[in-house]
C-alpha atoms as a PDB file:
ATOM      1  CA  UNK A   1      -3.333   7.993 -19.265  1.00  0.00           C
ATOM      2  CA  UNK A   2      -5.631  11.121 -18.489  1.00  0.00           C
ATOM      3  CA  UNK A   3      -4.908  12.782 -14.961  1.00  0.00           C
ATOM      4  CA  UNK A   4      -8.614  14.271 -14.499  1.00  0.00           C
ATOM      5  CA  UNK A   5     -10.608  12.494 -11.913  1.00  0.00           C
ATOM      6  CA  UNK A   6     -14.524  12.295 -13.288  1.00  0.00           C
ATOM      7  CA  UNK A   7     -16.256  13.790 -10.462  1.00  0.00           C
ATOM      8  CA  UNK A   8     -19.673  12.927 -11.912  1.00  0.00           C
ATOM      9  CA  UNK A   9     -18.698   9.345 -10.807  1.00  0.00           C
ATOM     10  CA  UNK A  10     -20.133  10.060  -7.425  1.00  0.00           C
ATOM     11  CA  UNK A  11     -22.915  12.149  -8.148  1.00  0.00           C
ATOM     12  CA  UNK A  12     -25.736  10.878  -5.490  1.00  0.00           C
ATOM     13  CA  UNK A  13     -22.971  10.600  -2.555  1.00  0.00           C
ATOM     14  CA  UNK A  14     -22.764  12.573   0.096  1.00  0.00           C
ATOM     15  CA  UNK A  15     -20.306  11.877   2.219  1.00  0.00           C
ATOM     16  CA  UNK A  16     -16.999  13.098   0.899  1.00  0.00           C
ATOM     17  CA  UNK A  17     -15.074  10.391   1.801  1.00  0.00           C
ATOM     18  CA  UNK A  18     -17.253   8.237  -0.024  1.00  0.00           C
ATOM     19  CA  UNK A  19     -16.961  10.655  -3.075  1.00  0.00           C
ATOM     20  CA  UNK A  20     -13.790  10.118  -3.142  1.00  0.00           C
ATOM     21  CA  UNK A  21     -13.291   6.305  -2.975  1.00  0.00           C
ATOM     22  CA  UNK A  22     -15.513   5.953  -5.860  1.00  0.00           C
ATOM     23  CA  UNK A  23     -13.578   9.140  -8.042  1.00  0.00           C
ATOM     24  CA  UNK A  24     -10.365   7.604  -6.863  1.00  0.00           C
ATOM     25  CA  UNK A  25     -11.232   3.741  -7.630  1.00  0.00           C
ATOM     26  CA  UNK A  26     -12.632   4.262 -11.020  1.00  0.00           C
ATOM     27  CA  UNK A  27      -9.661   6.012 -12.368  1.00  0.00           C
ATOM     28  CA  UNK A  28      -7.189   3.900 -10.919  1.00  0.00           C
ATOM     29  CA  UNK A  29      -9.517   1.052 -12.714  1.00  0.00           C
ATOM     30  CA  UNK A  30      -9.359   2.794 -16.290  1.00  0.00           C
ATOM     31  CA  UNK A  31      -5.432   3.924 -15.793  1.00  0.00           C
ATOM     32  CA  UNK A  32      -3.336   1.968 -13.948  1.00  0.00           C
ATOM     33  CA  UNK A  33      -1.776  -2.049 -14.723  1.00  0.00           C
ATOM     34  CA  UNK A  34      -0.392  -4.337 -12.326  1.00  0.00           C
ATOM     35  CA  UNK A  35       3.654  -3.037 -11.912  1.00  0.00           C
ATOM     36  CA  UNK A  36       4.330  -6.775 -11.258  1.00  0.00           C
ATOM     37  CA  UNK A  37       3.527  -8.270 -14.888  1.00  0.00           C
ATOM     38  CA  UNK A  38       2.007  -5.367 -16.328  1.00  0.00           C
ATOM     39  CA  UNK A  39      -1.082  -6.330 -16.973  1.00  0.00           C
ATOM     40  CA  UNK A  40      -4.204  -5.041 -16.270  1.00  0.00           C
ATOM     41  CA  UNK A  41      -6.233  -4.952 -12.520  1.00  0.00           C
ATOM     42  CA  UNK A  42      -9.521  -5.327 -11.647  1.00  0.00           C
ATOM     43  CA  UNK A  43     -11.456  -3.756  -8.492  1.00  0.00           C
ATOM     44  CA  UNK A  44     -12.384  -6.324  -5.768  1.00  0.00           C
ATOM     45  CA  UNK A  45     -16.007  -5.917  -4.601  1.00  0.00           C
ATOM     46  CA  UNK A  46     -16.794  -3.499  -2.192  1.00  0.00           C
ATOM     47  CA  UNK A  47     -15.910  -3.788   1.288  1.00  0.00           C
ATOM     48  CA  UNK A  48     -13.544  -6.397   0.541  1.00  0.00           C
ATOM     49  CA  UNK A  49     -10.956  -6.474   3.911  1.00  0.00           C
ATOM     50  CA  UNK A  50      -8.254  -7.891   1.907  1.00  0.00           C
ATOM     51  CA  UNK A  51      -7.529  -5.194  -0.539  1.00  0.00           C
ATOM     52  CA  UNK A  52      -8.973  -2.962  -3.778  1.00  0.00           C
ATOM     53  CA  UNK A  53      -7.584  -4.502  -6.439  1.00  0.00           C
ATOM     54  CA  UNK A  54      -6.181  -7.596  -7.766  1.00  0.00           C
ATOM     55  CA  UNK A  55      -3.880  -8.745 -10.452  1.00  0.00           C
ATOM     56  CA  UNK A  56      -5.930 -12.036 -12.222  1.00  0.00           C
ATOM     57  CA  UNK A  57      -2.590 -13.002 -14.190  1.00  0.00           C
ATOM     58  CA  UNK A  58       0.095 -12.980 -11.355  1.00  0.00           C
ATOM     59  CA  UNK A  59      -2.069 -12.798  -7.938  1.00  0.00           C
ATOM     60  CA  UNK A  60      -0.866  -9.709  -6.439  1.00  0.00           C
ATOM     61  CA  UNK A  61      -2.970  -7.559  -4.703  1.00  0.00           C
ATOM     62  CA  UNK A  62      -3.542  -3.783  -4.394  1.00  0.00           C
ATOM     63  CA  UNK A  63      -5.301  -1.083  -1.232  1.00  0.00           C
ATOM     64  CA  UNK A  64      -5.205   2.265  -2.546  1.00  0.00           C
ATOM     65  CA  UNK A  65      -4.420   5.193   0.140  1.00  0.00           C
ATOM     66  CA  UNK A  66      -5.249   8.454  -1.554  1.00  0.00           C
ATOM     67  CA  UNK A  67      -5.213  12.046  -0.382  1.00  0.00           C
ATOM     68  CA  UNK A  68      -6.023  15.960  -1.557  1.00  0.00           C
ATOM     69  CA  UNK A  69      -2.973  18.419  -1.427  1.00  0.00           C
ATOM     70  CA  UNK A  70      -0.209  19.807  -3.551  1.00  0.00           C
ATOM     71  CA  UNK A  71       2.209  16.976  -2.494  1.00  0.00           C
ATOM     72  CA  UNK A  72       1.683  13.466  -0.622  1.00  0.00           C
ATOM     73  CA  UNK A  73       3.759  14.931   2.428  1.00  0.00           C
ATOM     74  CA  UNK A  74       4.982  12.685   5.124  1.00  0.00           C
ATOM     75  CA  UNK A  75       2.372  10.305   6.323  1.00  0.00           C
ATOM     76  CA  UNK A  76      -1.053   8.982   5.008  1.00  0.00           C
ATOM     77  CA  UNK A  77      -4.126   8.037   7.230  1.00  0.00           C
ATOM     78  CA  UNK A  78      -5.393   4.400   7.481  1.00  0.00           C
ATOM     79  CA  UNK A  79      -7.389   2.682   9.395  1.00  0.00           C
ATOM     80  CA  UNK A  80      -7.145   0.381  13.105  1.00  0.00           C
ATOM     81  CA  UNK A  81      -3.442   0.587  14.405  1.00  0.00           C
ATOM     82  CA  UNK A  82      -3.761  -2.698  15.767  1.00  0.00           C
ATOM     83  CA  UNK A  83      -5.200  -4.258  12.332  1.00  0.00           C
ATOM     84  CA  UNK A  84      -2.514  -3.055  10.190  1.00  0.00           C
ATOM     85  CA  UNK A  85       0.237  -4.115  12.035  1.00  0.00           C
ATOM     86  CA  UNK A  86      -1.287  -7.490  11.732  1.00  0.00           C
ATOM     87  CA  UNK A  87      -1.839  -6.908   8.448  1.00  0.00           C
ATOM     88  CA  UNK A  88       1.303  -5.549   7.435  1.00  0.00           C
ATOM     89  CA  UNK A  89       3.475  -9.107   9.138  1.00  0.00           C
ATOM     90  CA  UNK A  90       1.146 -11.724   7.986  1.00  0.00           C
ATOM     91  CA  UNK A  91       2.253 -13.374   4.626  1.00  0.00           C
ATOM     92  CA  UNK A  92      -0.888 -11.934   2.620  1.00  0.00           C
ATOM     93  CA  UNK A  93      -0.255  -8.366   3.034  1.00  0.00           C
ATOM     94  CA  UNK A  94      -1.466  -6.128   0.037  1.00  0.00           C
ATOM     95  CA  UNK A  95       0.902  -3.690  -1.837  1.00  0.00           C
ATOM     96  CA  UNK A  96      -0.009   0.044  -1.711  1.00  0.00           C
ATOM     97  CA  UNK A  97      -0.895   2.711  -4.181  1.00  0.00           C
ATOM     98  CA  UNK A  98      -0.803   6.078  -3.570  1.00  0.00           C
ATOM     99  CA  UNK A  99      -2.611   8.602  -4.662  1.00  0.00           C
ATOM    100  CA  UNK A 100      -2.877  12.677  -4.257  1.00  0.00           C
ATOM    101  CA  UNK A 101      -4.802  15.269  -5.714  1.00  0.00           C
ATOM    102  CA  UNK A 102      -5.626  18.483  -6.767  1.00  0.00           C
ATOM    103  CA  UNK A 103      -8.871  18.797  -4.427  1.00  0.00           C
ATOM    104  CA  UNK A 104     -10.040  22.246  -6.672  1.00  0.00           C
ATOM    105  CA  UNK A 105      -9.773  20.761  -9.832  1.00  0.00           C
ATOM    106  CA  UNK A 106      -9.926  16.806  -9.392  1.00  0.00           C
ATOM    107  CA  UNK A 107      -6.626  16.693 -11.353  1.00  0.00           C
ATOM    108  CA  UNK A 108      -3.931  13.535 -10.333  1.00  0.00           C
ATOM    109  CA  UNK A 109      -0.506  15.242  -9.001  1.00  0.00           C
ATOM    110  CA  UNK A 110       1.497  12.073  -8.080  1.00  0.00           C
ATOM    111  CA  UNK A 111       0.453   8.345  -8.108  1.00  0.00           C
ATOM    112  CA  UNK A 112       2.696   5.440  -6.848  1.00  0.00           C
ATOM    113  CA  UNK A 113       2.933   1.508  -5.547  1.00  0.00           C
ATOM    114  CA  UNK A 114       4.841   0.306  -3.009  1.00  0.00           C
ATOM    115  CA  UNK A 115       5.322  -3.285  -3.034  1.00  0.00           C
ATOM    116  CA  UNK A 116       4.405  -5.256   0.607  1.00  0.00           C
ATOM    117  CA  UNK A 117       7.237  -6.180   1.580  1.00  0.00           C
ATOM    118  CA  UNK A 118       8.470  -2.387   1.943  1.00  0.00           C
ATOM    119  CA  UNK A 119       6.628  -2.182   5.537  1.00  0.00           C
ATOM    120  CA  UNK A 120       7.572  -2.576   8.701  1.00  0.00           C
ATOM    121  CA  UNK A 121       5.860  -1.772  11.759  1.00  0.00           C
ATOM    122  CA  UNK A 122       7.980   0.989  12.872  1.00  0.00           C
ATOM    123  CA  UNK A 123       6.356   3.029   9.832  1.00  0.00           C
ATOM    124  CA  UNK A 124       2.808   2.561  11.071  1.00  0.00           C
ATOM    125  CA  UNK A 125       2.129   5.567  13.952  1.00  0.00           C
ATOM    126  CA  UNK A 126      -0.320   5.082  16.108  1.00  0.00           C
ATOM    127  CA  UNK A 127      -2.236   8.364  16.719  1.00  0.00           C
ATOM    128  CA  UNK A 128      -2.545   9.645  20.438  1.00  0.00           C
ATOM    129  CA  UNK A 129      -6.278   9.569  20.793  1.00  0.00           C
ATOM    130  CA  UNK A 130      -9.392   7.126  19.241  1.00  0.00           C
ATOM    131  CA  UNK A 131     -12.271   8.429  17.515  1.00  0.00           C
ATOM    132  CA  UNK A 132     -15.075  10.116  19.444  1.00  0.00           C
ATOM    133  CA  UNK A 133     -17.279   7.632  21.409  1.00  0.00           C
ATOM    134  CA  UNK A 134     -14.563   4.994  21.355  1.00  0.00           C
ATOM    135  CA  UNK A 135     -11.199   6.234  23.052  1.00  0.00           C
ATOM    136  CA  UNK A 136      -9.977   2.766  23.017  1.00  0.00           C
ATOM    137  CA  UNK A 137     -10.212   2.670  19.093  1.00  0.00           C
ATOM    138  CA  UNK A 138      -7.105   3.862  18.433  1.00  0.00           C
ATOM    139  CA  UNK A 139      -6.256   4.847  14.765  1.00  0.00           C
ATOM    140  CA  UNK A 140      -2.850   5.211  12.521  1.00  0.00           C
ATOM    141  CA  UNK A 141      -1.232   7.037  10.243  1.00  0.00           C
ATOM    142  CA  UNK A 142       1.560   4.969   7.608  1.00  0.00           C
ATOM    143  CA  UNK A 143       4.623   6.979   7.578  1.00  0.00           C
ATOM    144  CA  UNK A 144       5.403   7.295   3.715  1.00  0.00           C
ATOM    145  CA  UNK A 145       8.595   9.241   4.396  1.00  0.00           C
ATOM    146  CA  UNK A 146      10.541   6.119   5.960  1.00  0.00           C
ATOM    147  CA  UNK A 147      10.449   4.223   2.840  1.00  0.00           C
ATOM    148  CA  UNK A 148      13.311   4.706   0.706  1.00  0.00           C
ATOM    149  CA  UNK A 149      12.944   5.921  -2.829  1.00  0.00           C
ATOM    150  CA  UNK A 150      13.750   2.712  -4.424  1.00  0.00           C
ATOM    151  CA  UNK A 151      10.211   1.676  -3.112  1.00  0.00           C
ATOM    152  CA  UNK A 152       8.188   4.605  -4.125  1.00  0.00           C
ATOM    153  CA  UNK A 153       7.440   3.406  -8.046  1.00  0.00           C
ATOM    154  CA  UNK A 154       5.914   6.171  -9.439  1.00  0.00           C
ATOM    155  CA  UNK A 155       3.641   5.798 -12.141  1.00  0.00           C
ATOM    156  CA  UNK A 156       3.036   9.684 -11.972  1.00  0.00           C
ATOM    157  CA  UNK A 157       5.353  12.043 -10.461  1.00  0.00           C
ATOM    158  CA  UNK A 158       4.493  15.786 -10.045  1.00  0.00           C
ATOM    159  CA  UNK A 159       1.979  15.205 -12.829  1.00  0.00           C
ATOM    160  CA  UNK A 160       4.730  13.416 -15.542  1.00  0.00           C
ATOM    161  CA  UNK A 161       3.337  10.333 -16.531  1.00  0.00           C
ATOM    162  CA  UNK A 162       6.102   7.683 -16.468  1.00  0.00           C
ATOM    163  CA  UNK A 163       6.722   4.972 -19.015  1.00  0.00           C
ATOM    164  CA  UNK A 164       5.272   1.207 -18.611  1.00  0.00           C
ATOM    165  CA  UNK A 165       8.770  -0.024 -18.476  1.00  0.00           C
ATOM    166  CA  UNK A 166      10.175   1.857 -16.239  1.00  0.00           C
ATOM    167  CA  UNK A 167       7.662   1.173 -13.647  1.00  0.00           C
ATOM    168  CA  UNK A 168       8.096  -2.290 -14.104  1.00  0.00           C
ATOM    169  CA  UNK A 169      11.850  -1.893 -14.244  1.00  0.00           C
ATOM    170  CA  UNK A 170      11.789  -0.055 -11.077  1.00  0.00           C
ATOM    171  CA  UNK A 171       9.417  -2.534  -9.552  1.00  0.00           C
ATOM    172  CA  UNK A 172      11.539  -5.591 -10.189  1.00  0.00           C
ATOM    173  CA  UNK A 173      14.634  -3.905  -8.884  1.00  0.00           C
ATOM    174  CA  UNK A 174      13.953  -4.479  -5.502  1.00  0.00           C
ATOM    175  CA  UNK A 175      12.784  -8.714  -6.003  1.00  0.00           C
ATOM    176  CA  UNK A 176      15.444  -9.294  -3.582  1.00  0.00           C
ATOM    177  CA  UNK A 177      13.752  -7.936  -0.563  1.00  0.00           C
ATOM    178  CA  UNK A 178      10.961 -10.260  -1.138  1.00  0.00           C
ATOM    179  CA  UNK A 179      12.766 -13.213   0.119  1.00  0.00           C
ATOM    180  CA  UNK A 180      13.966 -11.766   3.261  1.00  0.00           C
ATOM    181  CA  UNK A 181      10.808 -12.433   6.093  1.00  0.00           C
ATOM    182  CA  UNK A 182      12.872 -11.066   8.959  1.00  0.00           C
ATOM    183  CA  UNK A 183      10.673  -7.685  10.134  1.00  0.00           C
ATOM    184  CA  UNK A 184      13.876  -6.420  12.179  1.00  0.00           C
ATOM    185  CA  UNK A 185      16.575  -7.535   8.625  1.00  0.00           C
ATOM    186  CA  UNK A 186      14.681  -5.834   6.819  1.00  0.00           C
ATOM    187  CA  UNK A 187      14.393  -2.569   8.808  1.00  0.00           C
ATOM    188  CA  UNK A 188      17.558  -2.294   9.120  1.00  0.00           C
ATOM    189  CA  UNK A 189      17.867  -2.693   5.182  1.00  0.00           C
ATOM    190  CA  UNK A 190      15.041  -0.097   4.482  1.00  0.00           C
ATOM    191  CA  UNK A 191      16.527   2.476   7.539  1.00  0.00           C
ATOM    192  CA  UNK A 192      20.272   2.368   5.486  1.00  0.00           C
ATOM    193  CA  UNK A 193      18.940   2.465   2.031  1.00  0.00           C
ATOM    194  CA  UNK A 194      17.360   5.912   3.627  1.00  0.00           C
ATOM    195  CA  UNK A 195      20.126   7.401   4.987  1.00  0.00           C
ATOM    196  CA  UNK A 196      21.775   6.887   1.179  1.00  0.00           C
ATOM    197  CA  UNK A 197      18.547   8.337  -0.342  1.00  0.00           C
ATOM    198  CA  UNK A 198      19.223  11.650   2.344  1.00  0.00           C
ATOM    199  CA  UNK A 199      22.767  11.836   1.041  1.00  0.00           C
ATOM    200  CA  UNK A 200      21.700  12.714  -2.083  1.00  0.00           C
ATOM    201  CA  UNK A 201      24.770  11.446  -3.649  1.00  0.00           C
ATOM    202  CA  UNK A 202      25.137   8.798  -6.384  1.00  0.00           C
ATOM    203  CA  UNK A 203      28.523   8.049  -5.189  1.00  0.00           C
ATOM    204  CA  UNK A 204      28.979   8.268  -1.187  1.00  0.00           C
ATOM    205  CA  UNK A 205      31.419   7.500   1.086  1.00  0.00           C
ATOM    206  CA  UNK A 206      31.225   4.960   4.165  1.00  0.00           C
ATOM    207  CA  UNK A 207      31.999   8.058   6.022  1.00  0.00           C
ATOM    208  CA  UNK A 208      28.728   9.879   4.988  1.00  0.00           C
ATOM    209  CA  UNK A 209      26.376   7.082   6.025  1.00  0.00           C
ATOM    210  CA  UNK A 210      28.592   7.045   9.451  1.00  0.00           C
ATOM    211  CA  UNK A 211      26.884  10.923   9.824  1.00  0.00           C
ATOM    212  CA  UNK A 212      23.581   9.188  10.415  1.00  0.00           C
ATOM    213  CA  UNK A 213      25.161   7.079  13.327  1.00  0.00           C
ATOM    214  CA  UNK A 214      22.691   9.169  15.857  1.00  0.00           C
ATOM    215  CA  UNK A 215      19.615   8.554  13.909  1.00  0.00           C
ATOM    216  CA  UNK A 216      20.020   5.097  13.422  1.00  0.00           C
ATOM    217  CA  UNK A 217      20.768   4.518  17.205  1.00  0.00           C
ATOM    218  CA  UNK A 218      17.369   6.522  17.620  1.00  0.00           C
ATOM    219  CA  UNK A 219      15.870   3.886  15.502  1.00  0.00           C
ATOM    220  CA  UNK A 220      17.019   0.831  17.111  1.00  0.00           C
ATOM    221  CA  UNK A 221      18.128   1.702  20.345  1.00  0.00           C
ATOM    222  CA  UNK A 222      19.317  -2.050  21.635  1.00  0.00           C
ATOM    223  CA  UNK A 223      22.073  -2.002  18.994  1.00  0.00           C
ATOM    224  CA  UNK A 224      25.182  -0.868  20.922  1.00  0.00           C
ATOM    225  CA  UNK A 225      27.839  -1.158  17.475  1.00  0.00           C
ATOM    226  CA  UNK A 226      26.153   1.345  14.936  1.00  0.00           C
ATOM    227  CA  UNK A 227      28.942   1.505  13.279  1.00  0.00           C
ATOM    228  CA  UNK A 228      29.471  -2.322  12.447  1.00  0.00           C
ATOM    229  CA  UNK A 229      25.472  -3.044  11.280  1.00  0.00           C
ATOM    230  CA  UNK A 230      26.466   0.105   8.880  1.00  0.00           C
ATOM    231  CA  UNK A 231      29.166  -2.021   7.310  1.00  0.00           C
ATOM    232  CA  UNK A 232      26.954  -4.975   7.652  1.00  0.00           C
ATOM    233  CA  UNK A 233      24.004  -3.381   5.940  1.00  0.00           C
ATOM    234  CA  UNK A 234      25.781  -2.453   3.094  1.00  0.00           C
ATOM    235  CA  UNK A 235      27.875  -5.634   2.145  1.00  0.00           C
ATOM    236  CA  UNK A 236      24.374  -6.852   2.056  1.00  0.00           C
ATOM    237  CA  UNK A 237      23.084  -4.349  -0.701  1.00  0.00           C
ATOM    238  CA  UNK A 238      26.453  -4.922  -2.335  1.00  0.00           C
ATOM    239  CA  UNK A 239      25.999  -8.665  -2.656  1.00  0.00           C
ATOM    240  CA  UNK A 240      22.018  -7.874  -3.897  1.00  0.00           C
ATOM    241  CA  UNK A 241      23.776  -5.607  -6.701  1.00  0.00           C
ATOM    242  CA  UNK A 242      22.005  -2.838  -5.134  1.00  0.00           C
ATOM    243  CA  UNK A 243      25.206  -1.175  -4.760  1.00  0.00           C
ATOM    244  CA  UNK A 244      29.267  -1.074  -6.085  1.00  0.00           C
ATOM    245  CA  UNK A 245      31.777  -1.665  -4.316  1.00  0.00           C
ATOM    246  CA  UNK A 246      34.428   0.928  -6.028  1.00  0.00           C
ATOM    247  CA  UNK A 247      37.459   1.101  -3.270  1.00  0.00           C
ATOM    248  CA  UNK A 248      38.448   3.394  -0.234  1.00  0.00           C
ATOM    249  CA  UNK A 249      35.219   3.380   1.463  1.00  0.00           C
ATOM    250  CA  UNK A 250      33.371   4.477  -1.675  1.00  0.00           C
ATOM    251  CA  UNK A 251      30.533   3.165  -2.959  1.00  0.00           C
ATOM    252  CA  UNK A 252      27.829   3.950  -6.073  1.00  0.00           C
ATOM    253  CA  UNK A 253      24.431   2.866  -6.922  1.00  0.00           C
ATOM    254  CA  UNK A 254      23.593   0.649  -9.169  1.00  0.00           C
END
């Protein structure tokens, strides 16, 4: 896998945007396989509404988000707020790459998927105003910081290129939350498996995920026993093997 984007892809564009989609889209074409099966993708048409790519071999299908900077930070633009909520609870929602670069010299920093069923609606944030001419229009942002780490597959991570099994390793990992339809289960799920990611502890304590009690309340503010869904949320991961049980409020991850 090279990490150069060929800029001479979009020679005869002018609008930057534009440059980009086509730099962006031909390398993940050349570079990247399908983290599902591992083989490789192929570019849908242009102006396809559905998605950019698609897996031929085992269906799945890919929109790739990509921006310049030395890090993908905390949130990502896309497109209609109202459109990607839709899109994000219907059954045929895409998976995401993401992509950011080195805007002076075209040179991939970090590239990831996240599989669809990672998103929820409270991680799409509407922005405050439309676009010019159409105030009504109103945009969004996809906050990439709310997903836990066990969804962020990274195929490159501060420019390392990672191995082919462990991004399908990491990918199948989290199967189990594939099943689960429930939007508000599964933010629940995605909002504990955070809080472990903050502690930054391979073995915590029930106690430490207690410490988030005010955020969590901030996050679903009709749930009046914090405490409880804590316990509740992480039997849960326990019984997905997403987490041991080891005694005295301790736990580890798997």
């Amino acid at each position: 896998m090279l990490l150069n984007l060929n800029s001479l892809m979009a020679d005869g564009y002018h609008s930057n945007s534009q440059k980009m989609r086509i730099i962006t889209e031909q390398w993940v074409d050349e570079n990247i396989f399908c983290p599902n099966c591992g083989k490789l993708i192929t570019n849908y048409e242009n102006n396809r509404p559905v998605a950019d790519f698609y897996c031929s071999h085992c269906n799945e299908d890919y929109e790739l988000k990509s921006k310049y900077g030395k890090s993908l930070g905390k949130t990502i633009a896309d497109g209609v707020y109202h459109k990607m909520i839709e899109r994000i609870t219907s059954s045929t929602s895409p998976n995401f790459f993401f992509l950011n670069y080195d805007k002076s010299n075209y040179e991939v920093i970090n590239f990831l998927a996240v599989p669809s069923y990672f998103f929820v609606p409270n991680m799409i944030i509407a922005r405050s105003k439309g676009i010019p001419n159409r105030p009504n229009y109103i945009m969004c942002n996809i906050d990439i910081s709310s997903i836990p780490h066990s969804g962020k597959i990274f195929y490159v991570k501060n420019k390392q290129i990672q191995s082919k099994d462990k991004v399908m390793e990491e990918w199948s990992k989290m199967d189990f939350l594939q099943s689960s339809t429930n939007i508000e289960a599964k933010g629940w799920l995605f909002d504990i498996m955070t809080c472990i990611d903050k502690t930054k502890k391979q073995n915590f304590l029930l106690a430490d995920i207690y410490n988030f009690e005010r955020y969590l309340k901030d996050r679903h503010p009709n749930n009046n026993n914090i405490q409880a869904k804590i316990r509740q949320q992480l039997q849960i991961l326990r019984d997905k093997e997403y987490l041991r049980f080891e005694g005295k409020g301790m736990y580890s991850l798997q």
